[in-house]
N, C-alpha and C. Protein backbone atom coordinates (compact mmCIF):
# COMPACT_ATOMS: atom_id res chain seq x y z
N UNK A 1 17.11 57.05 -22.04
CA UNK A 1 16.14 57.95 -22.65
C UNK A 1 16.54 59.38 -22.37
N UNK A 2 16.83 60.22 -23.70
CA UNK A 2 17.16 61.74 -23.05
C UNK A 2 15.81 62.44 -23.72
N UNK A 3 14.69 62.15 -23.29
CA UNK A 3 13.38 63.02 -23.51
C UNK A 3 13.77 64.33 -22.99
N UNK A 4 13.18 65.80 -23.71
CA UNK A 4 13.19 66.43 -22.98
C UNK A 4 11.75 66.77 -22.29
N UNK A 5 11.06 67.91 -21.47
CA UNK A 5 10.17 68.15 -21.11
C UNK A 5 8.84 68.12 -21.91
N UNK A 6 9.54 68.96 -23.03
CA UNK A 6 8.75 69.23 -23.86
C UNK A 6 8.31 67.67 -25.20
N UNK A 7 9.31 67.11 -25.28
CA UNK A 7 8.64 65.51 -25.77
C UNK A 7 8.17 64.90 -24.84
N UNK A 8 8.09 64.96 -23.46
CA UNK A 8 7.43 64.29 -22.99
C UNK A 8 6.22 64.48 -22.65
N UNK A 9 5.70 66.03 -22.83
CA UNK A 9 4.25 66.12 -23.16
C UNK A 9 3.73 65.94 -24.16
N UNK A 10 4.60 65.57 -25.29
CA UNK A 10 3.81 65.99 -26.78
C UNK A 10 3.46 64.00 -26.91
N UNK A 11 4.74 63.20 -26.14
CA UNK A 11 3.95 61.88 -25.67
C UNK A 11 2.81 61.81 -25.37
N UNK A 12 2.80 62.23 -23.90
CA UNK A 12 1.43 62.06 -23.10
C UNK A 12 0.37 62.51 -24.19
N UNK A 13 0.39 63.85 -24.64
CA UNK A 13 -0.61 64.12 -25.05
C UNK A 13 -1.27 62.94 -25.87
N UNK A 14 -0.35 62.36 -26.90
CA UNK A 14 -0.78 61.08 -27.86
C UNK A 14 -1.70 60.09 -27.24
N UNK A 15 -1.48 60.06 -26.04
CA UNK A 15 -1.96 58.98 -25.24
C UNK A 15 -3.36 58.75 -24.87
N UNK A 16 -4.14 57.75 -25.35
CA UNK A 16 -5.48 57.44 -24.56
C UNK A 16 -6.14 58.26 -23.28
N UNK A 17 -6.66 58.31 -23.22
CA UNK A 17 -7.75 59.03 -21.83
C UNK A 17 -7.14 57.62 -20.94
N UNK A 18 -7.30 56.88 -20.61
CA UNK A 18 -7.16 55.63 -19.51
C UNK A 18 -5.47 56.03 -19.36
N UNK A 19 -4.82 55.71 -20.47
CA UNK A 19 -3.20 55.70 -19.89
C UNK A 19 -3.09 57.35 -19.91
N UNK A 20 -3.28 57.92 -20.25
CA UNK A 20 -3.72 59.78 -19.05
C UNK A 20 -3.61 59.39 -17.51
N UNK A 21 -4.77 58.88 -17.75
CA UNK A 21 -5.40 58.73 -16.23
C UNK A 21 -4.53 58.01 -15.43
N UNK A 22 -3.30 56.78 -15.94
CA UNK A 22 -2.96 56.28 -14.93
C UNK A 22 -1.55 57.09 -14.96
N UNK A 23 -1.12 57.74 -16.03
CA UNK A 23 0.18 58.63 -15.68
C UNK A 23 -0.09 59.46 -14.91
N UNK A 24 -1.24 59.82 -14.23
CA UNK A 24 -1.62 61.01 -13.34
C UNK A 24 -1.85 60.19 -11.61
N UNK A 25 -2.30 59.03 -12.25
CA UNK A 25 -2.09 58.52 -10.43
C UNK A 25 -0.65 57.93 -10.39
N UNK A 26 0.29 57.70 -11.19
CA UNK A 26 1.49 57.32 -10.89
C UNK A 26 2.35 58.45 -10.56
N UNK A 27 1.75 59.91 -11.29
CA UNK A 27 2.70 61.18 -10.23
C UNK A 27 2.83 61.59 -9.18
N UNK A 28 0.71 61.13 -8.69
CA UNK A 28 0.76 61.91 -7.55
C UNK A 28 1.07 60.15 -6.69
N UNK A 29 1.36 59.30 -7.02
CA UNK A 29 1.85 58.62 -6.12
C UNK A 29 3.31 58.69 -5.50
N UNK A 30 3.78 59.44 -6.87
CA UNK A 30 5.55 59.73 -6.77
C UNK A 30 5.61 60.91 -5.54
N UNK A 31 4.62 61.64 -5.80
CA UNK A 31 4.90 63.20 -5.40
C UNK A 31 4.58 62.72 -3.71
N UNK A 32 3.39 61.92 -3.73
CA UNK A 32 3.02 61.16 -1.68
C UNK A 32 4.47 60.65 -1.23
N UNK A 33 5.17 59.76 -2.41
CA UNK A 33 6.29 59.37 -1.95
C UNK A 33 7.51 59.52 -1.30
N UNK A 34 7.86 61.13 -2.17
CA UNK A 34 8.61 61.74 -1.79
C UNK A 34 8.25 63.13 -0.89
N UNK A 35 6.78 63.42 -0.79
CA UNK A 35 6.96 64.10 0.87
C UNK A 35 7.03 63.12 1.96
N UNK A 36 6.72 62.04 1.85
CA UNK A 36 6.85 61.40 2.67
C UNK A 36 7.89 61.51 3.28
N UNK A 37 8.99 61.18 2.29
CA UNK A 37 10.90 60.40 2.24
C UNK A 37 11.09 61.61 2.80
N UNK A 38 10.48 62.81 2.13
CA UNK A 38 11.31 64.08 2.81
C UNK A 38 10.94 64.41 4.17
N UNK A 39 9.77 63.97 5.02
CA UNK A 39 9.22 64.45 6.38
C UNK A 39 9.78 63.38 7.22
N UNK A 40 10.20 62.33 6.45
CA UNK A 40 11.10 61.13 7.17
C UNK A 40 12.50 61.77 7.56
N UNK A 41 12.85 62.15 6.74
CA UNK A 41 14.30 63.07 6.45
C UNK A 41 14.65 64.49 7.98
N UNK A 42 13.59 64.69 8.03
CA UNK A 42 13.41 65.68 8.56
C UNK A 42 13.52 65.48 9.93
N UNK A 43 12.61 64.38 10.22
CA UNK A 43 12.57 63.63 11.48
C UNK A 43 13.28 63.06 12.02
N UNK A 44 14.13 62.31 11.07
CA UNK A 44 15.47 61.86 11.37
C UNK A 44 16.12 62.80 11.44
N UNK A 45 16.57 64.36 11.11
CA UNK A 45 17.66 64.92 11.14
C UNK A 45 17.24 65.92 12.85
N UNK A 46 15.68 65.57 13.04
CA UNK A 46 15.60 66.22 14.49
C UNK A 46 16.16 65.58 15.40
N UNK A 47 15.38 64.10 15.11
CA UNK A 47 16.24 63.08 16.59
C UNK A 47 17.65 63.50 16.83
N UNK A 48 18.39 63.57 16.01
CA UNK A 48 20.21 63.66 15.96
C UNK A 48 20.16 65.49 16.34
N UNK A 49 19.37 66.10 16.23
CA UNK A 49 19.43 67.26 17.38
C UNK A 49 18.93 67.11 18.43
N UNK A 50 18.00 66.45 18.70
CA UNK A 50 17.74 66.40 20.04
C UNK A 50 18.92 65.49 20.77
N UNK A 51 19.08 64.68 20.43
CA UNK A 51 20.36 63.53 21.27
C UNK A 51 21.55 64.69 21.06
N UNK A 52 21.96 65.41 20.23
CA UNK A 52 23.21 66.44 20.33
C UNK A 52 22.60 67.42 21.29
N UNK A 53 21.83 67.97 21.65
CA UNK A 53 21.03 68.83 22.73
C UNK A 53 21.13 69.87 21.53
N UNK A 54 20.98 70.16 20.54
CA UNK A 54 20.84 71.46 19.50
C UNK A 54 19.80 72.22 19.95
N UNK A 55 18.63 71.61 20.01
CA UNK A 55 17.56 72.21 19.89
C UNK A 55 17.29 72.79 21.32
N UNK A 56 16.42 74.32 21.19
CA UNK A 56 15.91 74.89 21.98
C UNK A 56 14.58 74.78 22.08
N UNK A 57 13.29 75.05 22.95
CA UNK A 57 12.01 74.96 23.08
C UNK A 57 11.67 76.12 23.95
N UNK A 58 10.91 77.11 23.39
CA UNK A 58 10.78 78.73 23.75
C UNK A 58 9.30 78.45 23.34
N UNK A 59 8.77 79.69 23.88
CA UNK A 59 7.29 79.76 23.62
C UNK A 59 7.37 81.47 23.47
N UNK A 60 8.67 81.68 23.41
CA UNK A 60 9.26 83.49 23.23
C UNK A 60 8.98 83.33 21.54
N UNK A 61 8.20 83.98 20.33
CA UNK A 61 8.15 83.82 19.21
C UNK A 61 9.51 84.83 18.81
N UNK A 62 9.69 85.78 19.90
CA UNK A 62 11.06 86.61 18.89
C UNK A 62 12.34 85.94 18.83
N UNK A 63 11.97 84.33 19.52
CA UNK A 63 13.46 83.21 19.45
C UNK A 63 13.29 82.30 18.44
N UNK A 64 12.14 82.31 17.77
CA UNK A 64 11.76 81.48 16.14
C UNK A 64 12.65 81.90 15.33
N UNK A 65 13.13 80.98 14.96
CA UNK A 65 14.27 80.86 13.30
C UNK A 65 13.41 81.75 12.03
N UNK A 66 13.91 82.24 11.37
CA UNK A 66 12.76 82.82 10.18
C UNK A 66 12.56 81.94 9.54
């Protein structure tokens, strides 16, 4: 399928109120999904600094990363 953005609203729009409604809980299920994957991501890329000793722990705020 090479929809672009713009056919793929002029789809939706066609669409019933009910299948609306469930293309809107299937985004924000996508969108839970992937902060998720990404705070997973994140977490995993701390452990592997902490076991490398990377990380520092200051309570000095002028040693915060921007």
């Amino acid at each position: 399928m090479n929809a672009t953005f713009g056919d793929l609203v002029e789809v939706i729009k066609k669409l019933s109120f009910t299948e609306k409604e469930e293309i809107k809980f299937l985004i924000e299920k996508f969108l839970i999904e992937e902060k998720r994957e990404a705070i997973y991501k994140n977490y995993q890329e701390s452990l592997i600094e902490v076991e490398e000793n990377k990380l520092e722990f200051s309570d000095d705020i002028d040693k915060l990363p921007d």
